[in-house]
C-alpha atoms as a PDB file:
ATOM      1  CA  UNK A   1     -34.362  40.348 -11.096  1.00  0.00           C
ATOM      2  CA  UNK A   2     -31.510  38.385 -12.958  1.00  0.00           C
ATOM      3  CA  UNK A   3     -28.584  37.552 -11.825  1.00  0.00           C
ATOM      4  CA  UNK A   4     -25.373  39.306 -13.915  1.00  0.00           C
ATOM      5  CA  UNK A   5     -23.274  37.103 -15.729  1.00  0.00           C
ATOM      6  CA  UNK A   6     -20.209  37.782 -13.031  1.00  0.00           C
ATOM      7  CA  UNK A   7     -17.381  36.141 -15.697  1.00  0.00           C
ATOM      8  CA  UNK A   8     -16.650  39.489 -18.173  1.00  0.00           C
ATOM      9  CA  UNK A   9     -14.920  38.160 -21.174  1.00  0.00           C
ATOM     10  CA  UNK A  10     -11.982  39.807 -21.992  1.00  0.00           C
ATOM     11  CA  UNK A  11     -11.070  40.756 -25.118  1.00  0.00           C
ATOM     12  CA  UNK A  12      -8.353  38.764 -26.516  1.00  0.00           C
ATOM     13  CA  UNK A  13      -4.812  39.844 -26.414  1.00  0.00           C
ATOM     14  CA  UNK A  14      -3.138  42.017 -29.700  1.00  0.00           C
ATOM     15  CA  UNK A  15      -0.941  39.330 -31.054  1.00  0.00           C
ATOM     16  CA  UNK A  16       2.792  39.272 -30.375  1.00  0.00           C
ATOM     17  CA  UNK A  17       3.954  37.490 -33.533  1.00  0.00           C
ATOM     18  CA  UNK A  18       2.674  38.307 -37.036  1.00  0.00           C
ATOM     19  CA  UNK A  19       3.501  36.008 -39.197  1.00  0.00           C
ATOM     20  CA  UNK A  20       5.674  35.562 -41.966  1.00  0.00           C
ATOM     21  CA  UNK A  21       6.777  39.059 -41.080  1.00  0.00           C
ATOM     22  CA  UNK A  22       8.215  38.052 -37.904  1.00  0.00           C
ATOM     23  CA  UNK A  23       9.846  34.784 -39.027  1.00  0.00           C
ATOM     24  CA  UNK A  24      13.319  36.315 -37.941  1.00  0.00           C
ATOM     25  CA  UNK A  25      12.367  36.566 -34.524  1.00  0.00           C
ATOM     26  CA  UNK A  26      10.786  32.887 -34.047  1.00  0.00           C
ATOM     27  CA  UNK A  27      14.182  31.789 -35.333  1.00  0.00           C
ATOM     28  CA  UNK A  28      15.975  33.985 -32.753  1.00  0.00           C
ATOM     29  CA  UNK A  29      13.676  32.642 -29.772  1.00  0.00           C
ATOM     30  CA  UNK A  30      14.924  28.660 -30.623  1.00  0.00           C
ATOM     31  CA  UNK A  31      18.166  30.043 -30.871  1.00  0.00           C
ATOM     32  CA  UNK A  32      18.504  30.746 -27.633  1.00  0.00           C
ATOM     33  CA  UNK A  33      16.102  28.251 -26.327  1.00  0.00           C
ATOM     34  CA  UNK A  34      19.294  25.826 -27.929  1.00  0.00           C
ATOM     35  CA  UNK A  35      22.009  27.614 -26.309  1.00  0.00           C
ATOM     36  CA  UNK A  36      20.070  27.180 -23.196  1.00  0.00           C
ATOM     37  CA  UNK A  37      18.988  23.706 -23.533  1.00  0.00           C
ATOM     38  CA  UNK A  38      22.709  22.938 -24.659  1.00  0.00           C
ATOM     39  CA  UNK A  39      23.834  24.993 -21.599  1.00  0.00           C
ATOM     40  CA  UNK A  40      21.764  22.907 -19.394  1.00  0.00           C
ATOM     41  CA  UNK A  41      22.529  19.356 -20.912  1.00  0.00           C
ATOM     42  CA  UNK A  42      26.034  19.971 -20.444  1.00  0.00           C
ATOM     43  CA  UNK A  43      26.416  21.618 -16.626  1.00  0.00           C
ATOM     44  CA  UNK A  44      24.004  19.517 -16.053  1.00  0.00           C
ATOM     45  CA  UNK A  45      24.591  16.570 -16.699  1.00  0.00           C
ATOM     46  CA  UNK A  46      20.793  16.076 -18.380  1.00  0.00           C
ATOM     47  CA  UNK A  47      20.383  13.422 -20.893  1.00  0.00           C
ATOM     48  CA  UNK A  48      17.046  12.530 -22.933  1.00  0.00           C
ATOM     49  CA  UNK A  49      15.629  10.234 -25.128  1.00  0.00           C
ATOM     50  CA  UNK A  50      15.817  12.186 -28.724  1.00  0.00           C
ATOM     51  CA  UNK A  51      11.819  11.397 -28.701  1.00  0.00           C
ATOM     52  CA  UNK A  52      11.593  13.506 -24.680  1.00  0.00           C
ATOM     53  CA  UNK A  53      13.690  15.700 -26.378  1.00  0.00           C
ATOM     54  CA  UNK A  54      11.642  16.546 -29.066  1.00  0.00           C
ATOM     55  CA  UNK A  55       8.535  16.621 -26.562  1.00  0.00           C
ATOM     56  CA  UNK A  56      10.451  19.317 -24.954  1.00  0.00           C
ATOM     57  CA  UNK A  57      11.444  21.207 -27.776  1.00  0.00           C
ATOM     58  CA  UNK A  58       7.553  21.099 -29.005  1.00  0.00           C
ATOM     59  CA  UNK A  59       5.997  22.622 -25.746  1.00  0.00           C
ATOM     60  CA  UNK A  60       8.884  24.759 -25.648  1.00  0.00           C
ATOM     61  CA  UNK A  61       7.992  26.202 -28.696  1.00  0.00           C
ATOM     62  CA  UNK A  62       3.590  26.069 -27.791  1.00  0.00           C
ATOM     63  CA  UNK A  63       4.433  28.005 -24.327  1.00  0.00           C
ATOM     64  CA  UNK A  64       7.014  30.964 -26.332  1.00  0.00           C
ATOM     65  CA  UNK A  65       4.305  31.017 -28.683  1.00  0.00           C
ATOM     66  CA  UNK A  66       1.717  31.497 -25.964  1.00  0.00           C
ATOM     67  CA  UNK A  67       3.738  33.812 -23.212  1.00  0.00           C
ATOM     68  CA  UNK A  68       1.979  37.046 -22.419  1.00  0.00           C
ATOM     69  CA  UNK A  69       4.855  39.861 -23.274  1.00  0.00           C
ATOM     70  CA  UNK A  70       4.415  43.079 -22.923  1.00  0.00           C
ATOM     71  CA  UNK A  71       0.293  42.885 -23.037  1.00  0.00           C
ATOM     72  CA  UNK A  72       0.808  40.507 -26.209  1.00  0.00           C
ATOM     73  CA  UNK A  73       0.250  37.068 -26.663  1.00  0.00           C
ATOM     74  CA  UNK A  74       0.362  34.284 -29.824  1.00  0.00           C
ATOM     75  CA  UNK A  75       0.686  34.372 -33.379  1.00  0.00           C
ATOM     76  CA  UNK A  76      -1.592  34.706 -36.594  1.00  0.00           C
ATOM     77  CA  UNK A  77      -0.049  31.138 -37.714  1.00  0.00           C
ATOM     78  CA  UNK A  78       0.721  28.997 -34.781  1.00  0.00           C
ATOM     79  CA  UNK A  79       1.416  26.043 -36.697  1.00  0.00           C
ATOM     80  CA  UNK A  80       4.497  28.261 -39.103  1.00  0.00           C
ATOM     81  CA  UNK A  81       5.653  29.398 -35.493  1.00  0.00           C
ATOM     82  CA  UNK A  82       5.813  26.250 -34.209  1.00  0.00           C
ATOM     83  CA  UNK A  83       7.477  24.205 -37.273  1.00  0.00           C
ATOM     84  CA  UNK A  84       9.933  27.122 -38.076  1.00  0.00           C
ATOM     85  CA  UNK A  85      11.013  27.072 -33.820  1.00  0.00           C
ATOM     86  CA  UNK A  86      11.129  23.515 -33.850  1.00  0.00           C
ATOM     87  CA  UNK A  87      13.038  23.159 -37.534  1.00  0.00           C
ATOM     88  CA  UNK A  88      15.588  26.341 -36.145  1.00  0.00           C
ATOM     89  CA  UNK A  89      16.104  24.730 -32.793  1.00  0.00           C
ATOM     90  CA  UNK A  90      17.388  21.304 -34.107  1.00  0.00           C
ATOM     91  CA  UNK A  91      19.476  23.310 -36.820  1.00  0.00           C
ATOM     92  CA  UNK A  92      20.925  25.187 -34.588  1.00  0.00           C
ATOM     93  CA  UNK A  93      21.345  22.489 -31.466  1.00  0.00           C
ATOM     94  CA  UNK A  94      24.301  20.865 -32.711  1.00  0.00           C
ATOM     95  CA  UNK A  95      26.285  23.962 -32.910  1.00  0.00           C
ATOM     96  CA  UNK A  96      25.049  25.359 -29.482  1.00  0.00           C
ATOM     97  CA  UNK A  97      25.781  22.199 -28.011  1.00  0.00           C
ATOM     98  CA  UNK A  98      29.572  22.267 -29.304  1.00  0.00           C
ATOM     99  CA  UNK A  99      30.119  25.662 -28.286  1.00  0.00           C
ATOM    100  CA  UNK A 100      29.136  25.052 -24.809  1.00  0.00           C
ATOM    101  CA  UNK A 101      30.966  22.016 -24.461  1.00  0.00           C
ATOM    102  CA  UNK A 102      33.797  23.787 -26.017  1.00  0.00           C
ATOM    103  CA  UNK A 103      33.489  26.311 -22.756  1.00  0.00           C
ATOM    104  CA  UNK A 104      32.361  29.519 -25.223  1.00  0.00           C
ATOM    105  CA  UNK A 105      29.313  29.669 -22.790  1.00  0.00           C
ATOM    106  CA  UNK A 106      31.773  29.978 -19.857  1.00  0.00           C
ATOM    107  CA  UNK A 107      31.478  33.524 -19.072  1.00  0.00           C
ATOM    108  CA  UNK A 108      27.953  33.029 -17.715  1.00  0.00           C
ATOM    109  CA  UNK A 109      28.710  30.154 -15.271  1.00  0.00           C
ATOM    110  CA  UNK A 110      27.962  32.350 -12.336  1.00  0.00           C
ATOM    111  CA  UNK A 111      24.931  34.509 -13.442  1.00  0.00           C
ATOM    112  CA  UNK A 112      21.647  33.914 -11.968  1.00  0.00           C
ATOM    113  CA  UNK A 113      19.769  31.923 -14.705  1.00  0.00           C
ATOM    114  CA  UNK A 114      17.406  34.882 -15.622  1.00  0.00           C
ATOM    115  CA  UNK A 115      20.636  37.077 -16.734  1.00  0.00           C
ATOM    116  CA  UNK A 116      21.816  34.245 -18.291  1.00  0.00           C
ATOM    117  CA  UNK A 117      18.778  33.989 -20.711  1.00  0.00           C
ATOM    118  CA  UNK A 118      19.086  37.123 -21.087  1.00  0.00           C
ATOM    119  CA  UNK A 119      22.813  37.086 -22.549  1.00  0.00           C
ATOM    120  CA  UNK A 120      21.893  33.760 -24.477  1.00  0.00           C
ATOM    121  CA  UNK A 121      18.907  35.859 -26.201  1.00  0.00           C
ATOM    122  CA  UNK A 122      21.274  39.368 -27.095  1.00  0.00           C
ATOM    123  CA  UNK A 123      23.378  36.499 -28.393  1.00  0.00           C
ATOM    124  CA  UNK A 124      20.671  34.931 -30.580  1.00  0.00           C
ATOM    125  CA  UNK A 125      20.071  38.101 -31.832  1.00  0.00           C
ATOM    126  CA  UNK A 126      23.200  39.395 -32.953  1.00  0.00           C
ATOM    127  CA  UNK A 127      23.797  35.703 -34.560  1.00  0.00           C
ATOM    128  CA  UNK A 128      20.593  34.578 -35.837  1.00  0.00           C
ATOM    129  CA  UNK A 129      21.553  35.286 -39.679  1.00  0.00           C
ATOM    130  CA  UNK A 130      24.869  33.176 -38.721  1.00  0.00           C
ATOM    131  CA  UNK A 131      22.530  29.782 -39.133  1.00  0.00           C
ATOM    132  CA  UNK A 132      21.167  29.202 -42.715  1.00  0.00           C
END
């Protein structure tokens, strides 16, 4: 008698991003991946080498890309997600990083990080078309 194969492959996840269509929401995602890198750089104290920095950005924008949500996972066109997130984020970075040096960030000082996030996304979404 033979043995069953005991590894079932699953069938692959419906994908979360279809691309171009969903362009507007890659560009929402790095903006508040800025905000919250700018958020962090400046309570934080963090400083990076602009090549770590970019590192960052880049498997910041792979591990979005690749997050299970909501039984969904990856994109039709990794390599548009990941240029138009990484293109966004540094467009957006200088501006994010002002703003929270500025103290427009403020009000979230106290909020767990998770809420936090959460604020810096509803942001990015009400201001994405803000950024050309």
């Amino acid at each position: 008698m033979k043995k069953r194969d005991r590894k079932q492959s699953r069938a692959p996840l419906p994908l979360r991003y279809i691309l171009p269509r969903d362009l507007r929401e890659v560009k929402v995602l790095a903006l508040a991946s800025a905000l919250e890198a700018a958020w962090n750089v400046v309570m934080h104290e963090q400083l990076f080498t602009d090549s770590a920095f970019s590192v960052l950005v880049a498997t910041s924008a792979i591990r979005i890309e690749l997050a299970e949500i909501e039984g969904k996972r990856g994109s039709n066109d990794s390599i548009l997600f990941c240029t138009t997130f990484i293109e966004f984020f540094f467009r957006v970075y200088p501006r994010m990083l002002e703003a929270v040096r500025t103290g427009a960030a403020d009000a979230v000082a106290g909020e767990p990080p998770a809420q936090r996030i959460d604020r810096f996304y509803l942001y990015a979404q009400e201001h994405v078309s803000d950024f050309k």
